[in-house]
PDB file of N, CA and C in Angstrom:
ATOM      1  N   UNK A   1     106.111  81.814 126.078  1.00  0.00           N
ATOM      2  CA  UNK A   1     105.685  80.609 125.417  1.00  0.00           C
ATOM      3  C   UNK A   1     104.237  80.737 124.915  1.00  0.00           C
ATOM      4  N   UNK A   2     103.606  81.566 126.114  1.00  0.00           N
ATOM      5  CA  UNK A   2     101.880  81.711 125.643  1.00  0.00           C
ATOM      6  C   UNK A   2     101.607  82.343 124.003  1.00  0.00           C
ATOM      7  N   UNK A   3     102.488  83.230 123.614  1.00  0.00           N
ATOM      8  CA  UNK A   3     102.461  84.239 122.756  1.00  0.00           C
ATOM      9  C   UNK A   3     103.078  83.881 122.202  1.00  0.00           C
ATOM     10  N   UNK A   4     104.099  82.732 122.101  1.00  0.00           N
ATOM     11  CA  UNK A   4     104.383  82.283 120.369  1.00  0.00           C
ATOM     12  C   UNK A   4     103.501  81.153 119.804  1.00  0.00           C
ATOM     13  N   UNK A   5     102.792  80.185 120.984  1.00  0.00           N
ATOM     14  CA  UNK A   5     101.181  79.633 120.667  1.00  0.00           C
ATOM     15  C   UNK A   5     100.434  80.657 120.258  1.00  0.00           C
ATOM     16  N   UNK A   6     100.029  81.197 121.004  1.00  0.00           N
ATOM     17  CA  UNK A   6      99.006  82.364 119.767  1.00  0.00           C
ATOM     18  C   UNK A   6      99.665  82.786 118.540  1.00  0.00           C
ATOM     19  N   UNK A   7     101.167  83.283 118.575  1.00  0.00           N
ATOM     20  CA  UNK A   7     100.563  83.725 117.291  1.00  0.00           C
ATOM     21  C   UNK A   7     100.717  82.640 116.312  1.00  0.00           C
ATOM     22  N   UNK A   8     101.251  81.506 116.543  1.00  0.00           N
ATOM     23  CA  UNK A   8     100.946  80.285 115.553  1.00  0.00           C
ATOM     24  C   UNK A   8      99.685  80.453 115.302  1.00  0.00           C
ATOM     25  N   UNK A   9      98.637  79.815 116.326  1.00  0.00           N
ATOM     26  CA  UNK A   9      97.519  79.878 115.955  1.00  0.00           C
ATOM     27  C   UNK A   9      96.893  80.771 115.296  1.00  0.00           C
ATOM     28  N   UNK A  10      97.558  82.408 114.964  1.00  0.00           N
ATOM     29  CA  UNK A  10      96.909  83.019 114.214  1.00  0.00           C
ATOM     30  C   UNK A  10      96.990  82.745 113.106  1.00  0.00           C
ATOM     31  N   UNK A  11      98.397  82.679 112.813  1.00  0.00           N
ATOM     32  CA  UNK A  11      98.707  81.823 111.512  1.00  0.00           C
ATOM     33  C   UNK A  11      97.916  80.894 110.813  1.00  0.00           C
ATOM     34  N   UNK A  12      97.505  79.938 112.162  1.00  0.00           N
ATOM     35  CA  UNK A  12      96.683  78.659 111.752  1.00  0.00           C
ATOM     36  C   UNK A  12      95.071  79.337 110.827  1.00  0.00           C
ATOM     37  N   UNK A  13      94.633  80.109 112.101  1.00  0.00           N
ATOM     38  CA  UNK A  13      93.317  80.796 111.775  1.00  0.00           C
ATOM     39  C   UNK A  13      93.423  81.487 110.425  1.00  0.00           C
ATOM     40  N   UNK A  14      94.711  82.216 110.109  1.00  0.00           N
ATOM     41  CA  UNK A  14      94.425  82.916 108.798  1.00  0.00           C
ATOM     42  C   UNK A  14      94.469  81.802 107.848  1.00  0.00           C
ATOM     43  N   UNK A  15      95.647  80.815 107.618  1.00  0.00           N
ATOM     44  CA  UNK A  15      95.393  79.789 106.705  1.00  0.00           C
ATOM     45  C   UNK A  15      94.036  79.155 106.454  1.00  0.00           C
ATOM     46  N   UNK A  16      93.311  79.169 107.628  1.00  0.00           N
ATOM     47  CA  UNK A  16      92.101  78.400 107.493  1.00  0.00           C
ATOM     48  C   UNK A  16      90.883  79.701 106.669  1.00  0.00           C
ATOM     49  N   UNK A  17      91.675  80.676 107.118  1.00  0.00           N
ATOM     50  CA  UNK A  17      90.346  81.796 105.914  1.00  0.00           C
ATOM     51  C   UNK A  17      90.802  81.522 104.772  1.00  0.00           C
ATOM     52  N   UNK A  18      91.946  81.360 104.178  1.00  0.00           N
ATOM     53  CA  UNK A  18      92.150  81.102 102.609  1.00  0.00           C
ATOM     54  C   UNK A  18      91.559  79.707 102.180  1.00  0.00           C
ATOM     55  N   UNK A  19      91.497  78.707 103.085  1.00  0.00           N
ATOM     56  CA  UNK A  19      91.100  78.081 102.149  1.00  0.00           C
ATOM     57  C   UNK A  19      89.257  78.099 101.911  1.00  0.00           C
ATOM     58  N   UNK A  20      88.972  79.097 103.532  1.00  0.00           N
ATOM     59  CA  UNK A  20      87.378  79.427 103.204  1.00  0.00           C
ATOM     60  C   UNK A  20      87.178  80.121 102.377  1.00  0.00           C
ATOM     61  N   UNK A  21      88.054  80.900 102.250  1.00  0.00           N
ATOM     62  CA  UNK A  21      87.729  82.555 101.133  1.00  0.00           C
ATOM     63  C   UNK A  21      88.642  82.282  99.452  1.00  0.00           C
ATOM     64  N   UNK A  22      88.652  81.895  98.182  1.00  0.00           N
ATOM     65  CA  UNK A  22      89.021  81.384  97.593  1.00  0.00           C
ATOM     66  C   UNK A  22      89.838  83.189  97.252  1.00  0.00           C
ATOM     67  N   UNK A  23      89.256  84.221  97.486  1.00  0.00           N
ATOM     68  CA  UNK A  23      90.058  85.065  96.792  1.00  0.00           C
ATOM     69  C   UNK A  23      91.274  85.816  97.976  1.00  0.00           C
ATOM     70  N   UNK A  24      91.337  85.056  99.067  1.00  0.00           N
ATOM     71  CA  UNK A  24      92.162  85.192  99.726  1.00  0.00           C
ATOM     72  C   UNK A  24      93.393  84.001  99.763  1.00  0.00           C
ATOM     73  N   UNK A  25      94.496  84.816  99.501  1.00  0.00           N
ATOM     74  CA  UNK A  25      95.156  83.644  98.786  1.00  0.00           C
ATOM     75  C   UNK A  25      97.133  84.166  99.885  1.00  0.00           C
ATOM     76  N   UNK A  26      97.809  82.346  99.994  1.00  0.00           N
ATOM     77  CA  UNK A  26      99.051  82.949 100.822  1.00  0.00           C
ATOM     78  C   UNK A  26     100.227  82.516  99.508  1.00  0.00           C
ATOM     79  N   UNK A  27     101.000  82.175 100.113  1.00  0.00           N
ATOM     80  CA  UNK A  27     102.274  81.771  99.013  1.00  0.00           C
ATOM     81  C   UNK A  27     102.624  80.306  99.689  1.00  0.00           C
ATOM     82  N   UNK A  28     102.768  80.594 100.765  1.00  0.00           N
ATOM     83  CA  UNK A  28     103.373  79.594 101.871  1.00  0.00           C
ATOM     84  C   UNK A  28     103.138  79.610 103.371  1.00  0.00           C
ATOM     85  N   UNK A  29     103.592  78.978 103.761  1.00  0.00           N
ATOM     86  CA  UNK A  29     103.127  79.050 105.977  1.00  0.00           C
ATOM     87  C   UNK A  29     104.191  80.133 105.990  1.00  0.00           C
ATOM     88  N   UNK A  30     105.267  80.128 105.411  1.00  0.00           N
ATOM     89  CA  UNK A  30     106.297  81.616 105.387  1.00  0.00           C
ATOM     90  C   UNK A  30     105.556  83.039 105.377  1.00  0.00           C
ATOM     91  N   UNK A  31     105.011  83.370 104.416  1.00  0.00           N
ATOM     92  CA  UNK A  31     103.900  84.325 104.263  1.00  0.00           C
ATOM     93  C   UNK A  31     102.978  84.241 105.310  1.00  0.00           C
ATOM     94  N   UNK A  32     102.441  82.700 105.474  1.00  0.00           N
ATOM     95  CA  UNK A  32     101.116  83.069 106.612  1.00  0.00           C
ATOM     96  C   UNK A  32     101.629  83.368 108.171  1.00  0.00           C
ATOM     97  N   UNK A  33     102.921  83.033 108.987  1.00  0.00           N
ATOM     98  CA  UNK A  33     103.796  83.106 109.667  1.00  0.00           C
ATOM     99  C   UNK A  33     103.877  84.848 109.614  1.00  0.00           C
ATOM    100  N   UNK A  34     103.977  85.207 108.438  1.00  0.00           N
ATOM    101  CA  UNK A  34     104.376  87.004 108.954  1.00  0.00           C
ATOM    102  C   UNK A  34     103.671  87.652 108.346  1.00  0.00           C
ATOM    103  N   UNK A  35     102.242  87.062 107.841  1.00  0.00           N
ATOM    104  CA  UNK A  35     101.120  88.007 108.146  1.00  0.00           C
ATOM    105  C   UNK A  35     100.574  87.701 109.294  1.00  0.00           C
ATOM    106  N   UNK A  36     100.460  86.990 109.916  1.00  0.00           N
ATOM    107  CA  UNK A  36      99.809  86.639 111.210  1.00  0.00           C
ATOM    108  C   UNK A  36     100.594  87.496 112.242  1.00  0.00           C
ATOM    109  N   UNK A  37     102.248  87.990 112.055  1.00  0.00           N
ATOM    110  CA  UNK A  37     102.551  88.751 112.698  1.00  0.00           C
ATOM    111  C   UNK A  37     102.506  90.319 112.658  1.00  0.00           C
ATOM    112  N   UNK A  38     102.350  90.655 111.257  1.00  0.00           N
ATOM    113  CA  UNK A  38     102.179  91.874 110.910  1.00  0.00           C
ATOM    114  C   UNK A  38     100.682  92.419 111.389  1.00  0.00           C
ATOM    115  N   UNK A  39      99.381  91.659 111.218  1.00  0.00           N
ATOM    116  CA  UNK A  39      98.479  91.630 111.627  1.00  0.00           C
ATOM    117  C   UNK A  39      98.193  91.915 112.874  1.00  0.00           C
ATOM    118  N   UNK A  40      99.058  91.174 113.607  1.00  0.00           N
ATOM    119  CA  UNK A  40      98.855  91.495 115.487  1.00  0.00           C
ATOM    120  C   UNK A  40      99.596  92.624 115.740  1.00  0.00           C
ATOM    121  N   UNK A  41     100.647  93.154 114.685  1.00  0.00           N
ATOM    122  CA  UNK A  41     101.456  94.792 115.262  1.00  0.00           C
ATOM    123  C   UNK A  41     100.513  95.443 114.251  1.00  0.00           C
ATOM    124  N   UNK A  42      99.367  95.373 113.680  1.00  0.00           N
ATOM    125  CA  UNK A  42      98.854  96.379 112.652  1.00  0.00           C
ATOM    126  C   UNK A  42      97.490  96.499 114.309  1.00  0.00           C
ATOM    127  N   UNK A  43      97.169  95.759 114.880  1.00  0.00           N
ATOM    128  CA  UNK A  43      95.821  95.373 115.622  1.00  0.00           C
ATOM    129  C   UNK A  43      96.386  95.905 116.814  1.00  0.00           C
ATOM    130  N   UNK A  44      97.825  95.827 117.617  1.00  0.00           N
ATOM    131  CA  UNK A  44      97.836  96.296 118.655  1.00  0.00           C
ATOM    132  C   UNK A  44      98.222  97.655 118.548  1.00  0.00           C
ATOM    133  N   UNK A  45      99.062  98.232 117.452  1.00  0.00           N
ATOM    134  CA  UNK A  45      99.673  99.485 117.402  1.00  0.00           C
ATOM    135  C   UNK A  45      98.519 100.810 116.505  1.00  0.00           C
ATOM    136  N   UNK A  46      98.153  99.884 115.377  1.00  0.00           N
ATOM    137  CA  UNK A  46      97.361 100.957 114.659  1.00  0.00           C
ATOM    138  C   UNK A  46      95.656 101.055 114.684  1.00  0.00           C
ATOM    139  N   UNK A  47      95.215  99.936 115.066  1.00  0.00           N
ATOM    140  CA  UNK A  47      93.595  99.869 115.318  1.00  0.00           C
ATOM    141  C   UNK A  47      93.329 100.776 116.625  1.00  0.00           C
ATOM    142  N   UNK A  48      94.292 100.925 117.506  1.00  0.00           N
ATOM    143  CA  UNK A  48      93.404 102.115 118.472  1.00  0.00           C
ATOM    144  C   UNK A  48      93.217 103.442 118.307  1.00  0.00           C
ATOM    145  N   UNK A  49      94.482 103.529 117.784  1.00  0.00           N
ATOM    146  CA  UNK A  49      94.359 104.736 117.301  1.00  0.00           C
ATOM    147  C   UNK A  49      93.336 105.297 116.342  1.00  0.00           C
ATOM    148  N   UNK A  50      93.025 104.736 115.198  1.00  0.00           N
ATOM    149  CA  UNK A  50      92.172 104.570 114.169  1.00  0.00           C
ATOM    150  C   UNK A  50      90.654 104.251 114.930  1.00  0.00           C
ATOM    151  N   UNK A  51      90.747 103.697 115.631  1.00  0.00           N
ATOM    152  CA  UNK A  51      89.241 103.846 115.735  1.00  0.00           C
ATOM    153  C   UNK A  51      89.066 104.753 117.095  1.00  0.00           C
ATOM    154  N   UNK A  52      89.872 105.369 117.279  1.00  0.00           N
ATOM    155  CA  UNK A  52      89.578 106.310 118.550  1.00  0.00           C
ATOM    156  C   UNK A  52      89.677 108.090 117.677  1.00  0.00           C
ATOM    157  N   UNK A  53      89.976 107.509 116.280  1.00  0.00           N
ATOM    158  CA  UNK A  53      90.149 109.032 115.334  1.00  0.00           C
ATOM    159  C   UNK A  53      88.399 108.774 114.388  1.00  0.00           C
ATOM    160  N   UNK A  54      88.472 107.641 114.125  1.00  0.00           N
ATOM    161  CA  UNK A  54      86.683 107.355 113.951  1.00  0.00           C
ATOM    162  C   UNK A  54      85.812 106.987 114.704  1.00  0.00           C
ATOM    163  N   UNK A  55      85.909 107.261 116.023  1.00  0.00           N
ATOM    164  CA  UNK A  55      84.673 107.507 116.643  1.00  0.00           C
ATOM    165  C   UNK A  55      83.768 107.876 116.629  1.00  0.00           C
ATOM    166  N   UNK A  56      83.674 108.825 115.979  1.00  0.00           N
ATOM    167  CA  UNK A  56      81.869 109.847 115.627  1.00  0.00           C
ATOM    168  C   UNK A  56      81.468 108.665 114.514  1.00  0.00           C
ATOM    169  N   UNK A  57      82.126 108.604 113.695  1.00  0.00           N
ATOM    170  CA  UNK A  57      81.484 107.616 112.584  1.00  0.00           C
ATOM    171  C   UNK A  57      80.600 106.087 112.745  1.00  0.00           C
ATOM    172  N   UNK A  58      81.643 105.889 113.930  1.00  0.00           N
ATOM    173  CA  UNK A  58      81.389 104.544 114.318  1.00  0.00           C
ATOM    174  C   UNK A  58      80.126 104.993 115.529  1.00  0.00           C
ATOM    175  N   UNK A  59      80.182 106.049 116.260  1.00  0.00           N
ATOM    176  CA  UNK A  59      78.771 105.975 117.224  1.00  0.00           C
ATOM    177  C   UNK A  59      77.776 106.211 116.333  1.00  0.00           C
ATOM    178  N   UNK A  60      77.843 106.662 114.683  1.00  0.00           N
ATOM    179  CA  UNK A  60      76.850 107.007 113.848  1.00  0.00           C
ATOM    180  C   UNK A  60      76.317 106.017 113.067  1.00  0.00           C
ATOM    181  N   UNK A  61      77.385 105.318 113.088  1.00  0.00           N
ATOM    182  CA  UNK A  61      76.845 103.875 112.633  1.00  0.00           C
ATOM    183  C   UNK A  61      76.195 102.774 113.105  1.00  0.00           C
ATOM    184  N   UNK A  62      76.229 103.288 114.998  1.00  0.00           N
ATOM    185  CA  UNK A  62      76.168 101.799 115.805  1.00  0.00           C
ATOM    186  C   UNK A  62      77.633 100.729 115.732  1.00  0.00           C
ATOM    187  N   UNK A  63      78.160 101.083 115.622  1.00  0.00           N
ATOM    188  CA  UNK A  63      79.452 100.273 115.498  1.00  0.00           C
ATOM    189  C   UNK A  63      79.562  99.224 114.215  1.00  0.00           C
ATOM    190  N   UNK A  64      78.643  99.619 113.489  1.00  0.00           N
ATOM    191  CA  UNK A  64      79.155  99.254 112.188  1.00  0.00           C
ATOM    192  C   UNK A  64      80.304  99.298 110.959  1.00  0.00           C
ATOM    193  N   UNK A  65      81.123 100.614 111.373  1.00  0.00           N
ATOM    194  CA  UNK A  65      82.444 101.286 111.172  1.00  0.00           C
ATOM    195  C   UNK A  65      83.602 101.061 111.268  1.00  0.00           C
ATOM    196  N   UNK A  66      83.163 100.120 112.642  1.00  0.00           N
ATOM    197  CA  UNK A  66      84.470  99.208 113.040  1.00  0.00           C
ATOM    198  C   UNK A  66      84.705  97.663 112.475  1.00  0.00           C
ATOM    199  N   UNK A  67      83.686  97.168 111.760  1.00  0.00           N
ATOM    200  CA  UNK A  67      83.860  95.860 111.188  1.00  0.00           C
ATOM    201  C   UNK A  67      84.461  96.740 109.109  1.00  0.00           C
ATOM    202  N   UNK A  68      84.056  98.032 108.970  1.00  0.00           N
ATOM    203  CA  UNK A  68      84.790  97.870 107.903  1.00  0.00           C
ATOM    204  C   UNK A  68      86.715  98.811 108.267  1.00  0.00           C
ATOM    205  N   UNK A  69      86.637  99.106 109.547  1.00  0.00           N
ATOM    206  CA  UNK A  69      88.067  99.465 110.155  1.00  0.00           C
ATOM    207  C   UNK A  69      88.849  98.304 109.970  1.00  0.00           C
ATOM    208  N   UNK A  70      88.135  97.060 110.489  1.00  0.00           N
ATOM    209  CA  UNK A  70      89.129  95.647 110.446  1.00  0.00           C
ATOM    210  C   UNK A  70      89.287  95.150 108.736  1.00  0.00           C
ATOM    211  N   UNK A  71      88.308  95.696 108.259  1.00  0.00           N
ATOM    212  CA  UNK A  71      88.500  95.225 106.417  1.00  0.00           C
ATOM    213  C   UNK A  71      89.844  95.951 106.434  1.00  0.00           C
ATOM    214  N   UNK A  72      89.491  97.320 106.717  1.00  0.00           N
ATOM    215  CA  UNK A  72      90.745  98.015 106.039  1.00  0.00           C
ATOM    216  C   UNK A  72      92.050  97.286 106.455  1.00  0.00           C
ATOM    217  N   UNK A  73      92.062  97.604 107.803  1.00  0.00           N
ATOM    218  CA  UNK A  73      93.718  96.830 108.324  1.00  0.00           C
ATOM    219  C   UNK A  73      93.955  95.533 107.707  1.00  0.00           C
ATOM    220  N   UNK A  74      92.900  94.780 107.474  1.00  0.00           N
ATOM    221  CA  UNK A  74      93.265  93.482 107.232  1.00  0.00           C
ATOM    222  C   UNK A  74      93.646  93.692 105.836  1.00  0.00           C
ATOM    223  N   UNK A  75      93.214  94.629 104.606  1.00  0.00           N
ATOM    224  CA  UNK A  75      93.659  95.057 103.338  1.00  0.00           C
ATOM    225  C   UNK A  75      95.080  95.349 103.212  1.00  0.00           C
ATOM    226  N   UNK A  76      95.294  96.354 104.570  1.00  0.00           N
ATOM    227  CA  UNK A  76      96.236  97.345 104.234  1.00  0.00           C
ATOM    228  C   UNK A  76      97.842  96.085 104.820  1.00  0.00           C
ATOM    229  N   UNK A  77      97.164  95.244 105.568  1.00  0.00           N
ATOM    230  CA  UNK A  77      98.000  93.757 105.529  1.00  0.00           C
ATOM    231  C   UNK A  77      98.401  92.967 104.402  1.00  0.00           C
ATOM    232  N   UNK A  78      97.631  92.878 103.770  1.00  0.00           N
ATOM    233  CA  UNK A  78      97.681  92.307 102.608  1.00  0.00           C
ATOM    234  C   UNK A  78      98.532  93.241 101.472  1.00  0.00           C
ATOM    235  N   UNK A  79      98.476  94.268 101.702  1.00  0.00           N
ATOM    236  CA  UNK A  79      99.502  95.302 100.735  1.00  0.00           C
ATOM    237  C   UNK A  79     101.086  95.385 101.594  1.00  0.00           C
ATOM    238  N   UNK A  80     100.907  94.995 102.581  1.00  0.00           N
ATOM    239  CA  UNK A  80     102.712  95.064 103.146  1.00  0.00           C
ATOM    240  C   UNK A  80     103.160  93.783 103.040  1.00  0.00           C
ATOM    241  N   UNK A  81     102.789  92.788 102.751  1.00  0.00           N
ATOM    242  CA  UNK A  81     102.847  91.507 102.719  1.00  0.00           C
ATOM    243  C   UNK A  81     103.031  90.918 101.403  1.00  0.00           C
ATOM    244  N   UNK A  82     104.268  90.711 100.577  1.00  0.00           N
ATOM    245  CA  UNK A  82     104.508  90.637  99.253  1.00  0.00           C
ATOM    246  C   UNK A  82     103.735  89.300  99.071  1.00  0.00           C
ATOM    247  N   UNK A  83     103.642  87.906 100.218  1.00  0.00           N
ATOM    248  CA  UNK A  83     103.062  86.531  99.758  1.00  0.00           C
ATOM    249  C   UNK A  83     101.762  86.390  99.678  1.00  0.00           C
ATOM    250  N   UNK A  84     100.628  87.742 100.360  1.00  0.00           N
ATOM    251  CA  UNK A  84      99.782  87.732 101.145  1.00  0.00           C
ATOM    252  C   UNK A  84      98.867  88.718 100.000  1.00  0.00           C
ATOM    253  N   UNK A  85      97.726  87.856  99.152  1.00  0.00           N
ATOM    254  CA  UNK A  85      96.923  88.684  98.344  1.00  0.00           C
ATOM    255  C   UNK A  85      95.305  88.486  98.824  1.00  0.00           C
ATOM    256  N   UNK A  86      94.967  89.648  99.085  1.00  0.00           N
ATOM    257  CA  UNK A  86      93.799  89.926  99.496  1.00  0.00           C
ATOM    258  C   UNK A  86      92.835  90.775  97.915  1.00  0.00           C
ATOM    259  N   UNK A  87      91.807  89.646  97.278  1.00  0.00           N
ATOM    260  CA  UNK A  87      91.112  89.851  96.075  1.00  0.00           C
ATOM    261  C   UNK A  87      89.980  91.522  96.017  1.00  0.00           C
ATOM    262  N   UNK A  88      90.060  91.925  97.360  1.00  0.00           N
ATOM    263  CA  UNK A  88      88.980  93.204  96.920  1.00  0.00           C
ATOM    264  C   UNK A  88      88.925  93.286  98.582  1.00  0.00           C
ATOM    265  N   UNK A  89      87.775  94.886  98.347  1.00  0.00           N
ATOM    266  CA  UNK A  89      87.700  95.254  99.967  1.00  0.00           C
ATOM    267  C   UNK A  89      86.612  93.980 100.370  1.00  0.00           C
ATOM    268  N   UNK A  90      85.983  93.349  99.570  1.00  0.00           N
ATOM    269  CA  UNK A  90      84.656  92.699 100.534  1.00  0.00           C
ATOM    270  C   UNK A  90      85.092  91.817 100.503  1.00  0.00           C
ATOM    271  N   UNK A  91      86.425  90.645 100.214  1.00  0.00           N
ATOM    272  CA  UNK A  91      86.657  89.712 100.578  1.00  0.00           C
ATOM    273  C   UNK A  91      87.968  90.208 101.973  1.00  0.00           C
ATOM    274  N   UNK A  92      88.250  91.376 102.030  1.00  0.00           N
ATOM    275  CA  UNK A  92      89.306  91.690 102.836  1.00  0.00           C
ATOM    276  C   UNK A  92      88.214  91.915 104.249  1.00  0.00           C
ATOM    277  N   UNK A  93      86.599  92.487 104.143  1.00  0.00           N
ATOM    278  CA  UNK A  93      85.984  92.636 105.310  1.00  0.00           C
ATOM    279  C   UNK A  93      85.432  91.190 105.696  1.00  0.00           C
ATOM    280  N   UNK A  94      84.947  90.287 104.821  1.00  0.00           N
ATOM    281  CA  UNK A  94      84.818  88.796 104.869  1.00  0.00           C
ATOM    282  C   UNK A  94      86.092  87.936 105.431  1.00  0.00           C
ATOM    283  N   UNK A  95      87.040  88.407 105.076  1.00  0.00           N
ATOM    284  CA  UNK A  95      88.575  87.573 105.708  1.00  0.00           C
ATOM    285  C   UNK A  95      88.879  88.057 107.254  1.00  0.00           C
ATOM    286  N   UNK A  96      88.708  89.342 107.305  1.00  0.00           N
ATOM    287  CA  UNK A  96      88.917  89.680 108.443  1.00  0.00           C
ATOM    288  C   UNK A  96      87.562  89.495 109.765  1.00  0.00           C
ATOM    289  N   UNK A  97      86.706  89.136 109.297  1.00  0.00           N
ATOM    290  CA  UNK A  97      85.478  88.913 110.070  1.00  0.00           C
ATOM    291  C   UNK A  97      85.616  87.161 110.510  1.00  0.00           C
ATOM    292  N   UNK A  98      86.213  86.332 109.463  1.00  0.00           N
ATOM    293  CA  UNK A  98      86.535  85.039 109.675  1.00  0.00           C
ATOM    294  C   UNK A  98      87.536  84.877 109.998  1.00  0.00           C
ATOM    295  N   UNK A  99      88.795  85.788 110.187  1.00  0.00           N
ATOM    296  CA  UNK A  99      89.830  85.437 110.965  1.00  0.00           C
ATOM    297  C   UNK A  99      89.439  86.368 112.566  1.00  0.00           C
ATOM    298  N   UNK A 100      89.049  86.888 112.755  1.00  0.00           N
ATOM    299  CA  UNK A 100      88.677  87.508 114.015  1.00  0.00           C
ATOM    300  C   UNK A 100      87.816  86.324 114.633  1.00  0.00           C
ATOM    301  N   UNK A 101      87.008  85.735 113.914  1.00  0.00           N
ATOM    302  CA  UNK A 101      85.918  84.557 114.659  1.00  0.00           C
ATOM    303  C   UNK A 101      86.869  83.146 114.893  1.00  0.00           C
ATOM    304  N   UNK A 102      87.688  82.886 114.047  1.00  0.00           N
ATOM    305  CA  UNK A 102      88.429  81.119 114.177  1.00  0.00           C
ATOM    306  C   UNK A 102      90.037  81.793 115.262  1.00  0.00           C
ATOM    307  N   UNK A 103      90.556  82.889 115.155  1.00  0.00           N
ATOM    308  CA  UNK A 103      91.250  83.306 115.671  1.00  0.00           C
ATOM    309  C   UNK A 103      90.707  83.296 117.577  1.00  0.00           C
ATOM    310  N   UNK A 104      89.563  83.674 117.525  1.00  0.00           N
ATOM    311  CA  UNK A 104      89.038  83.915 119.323  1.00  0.00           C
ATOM    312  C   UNK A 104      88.928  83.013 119.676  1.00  0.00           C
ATOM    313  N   UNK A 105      88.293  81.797 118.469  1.00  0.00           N
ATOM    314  CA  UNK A 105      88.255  80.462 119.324  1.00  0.00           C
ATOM    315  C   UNK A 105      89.359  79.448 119.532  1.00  0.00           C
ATOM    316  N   UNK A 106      90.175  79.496 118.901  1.00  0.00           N
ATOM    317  CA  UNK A 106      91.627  78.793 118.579  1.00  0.00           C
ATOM    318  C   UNK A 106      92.153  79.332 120.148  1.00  0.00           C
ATOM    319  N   UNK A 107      92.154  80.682 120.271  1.00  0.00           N
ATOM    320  CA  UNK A 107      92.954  81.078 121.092  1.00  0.00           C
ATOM    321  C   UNK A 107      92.175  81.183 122.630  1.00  0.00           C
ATOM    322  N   UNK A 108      90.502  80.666 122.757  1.00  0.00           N
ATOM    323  CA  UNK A 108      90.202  80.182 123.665  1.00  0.00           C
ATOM    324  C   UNK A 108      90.330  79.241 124.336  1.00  0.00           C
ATOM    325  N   UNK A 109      91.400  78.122 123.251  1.00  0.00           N
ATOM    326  CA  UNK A 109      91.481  76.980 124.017  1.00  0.00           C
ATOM    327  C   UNK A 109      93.123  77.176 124.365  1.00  0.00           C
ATOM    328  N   UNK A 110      93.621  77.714 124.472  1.00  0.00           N
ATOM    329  CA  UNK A 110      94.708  77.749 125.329  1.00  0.00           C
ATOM    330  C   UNK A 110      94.720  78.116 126.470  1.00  0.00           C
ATOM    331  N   UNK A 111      95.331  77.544 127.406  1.00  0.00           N
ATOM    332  CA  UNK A 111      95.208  77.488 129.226  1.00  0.00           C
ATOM    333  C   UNK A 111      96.012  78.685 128.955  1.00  0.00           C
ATOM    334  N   UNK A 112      95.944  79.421 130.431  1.00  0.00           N
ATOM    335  CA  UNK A 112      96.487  80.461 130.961  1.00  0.00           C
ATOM    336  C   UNK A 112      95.761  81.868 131.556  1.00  0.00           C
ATOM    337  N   UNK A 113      96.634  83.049 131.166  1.00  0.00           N
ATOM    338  CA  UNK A 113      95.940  84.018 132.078  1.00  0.00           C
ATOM    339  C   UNK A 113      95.420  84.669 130.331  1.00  0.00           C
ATOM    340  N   UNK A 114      93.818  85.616 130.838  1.00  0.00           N
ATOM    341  CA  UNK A 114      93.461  85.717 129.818  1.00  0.00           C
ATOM    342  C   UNK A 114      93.289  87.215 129.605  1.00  0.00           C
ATOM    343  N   UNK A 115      92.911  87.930 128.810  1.00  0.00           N
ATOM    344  CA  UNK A 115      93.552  89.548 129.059  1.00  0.00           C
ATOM    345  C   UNK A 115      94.612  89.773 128.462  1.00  0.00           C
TER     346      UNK A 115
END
């Protein structure tokens, strides 16, 4: 039950970047519904890997590497996602920096175990 509240709420959180980010754009809650899910199997399956293959980059950066790692995934979301248009990489590192921030807090207010 915990985890179909979250991922609504991700849903919720990404809708709420489109209407912050004008060049981030959905079709419908249909679209925002399964990017919000594609997103959490792009974040649990492919972000570790990826940033455990850019590591040198990212200790060279100070971990600056990893906020344009989340542009990318959040791009490369937006390209598997026929409803789901993401306008350029700097609104895709801007979308994904504002759905990572309304996403932590949305999902801070749900009771339960946390981890």
């Amino acid at each position: 039950m915990r985890l179909l509240l979250l991922w609504i709420l991700n849903a919720v959180a990404l809708l709420a970047v489109t209407y912050l980010l004008p060049s981030i754009q959905v079709d419908g809650f249909g679209s925002v519904l399964l990017a919000a899910l594609v997103l959490g199997f792009i974040n649990t399956l492919v972000r570790p890997l990826l940033a455990l293959l850019t590591l040198p980059i990212t200790v060279i950066t100070l971990g600056l590497f990893y906020l344009v790692l989340n542009g990318l995934l959040f791009w490369l979301a937006s390209a598997l996602i026929p409803g789901f248009q993401v306008g350029g990489f700097v609104s895709a590192l801007l979308g994904a920096l504002l759905y990572g921030v309304i996403a932590w807090v949305l999902s801070a207010l749900v009771p339960g175990k946390k981890g």
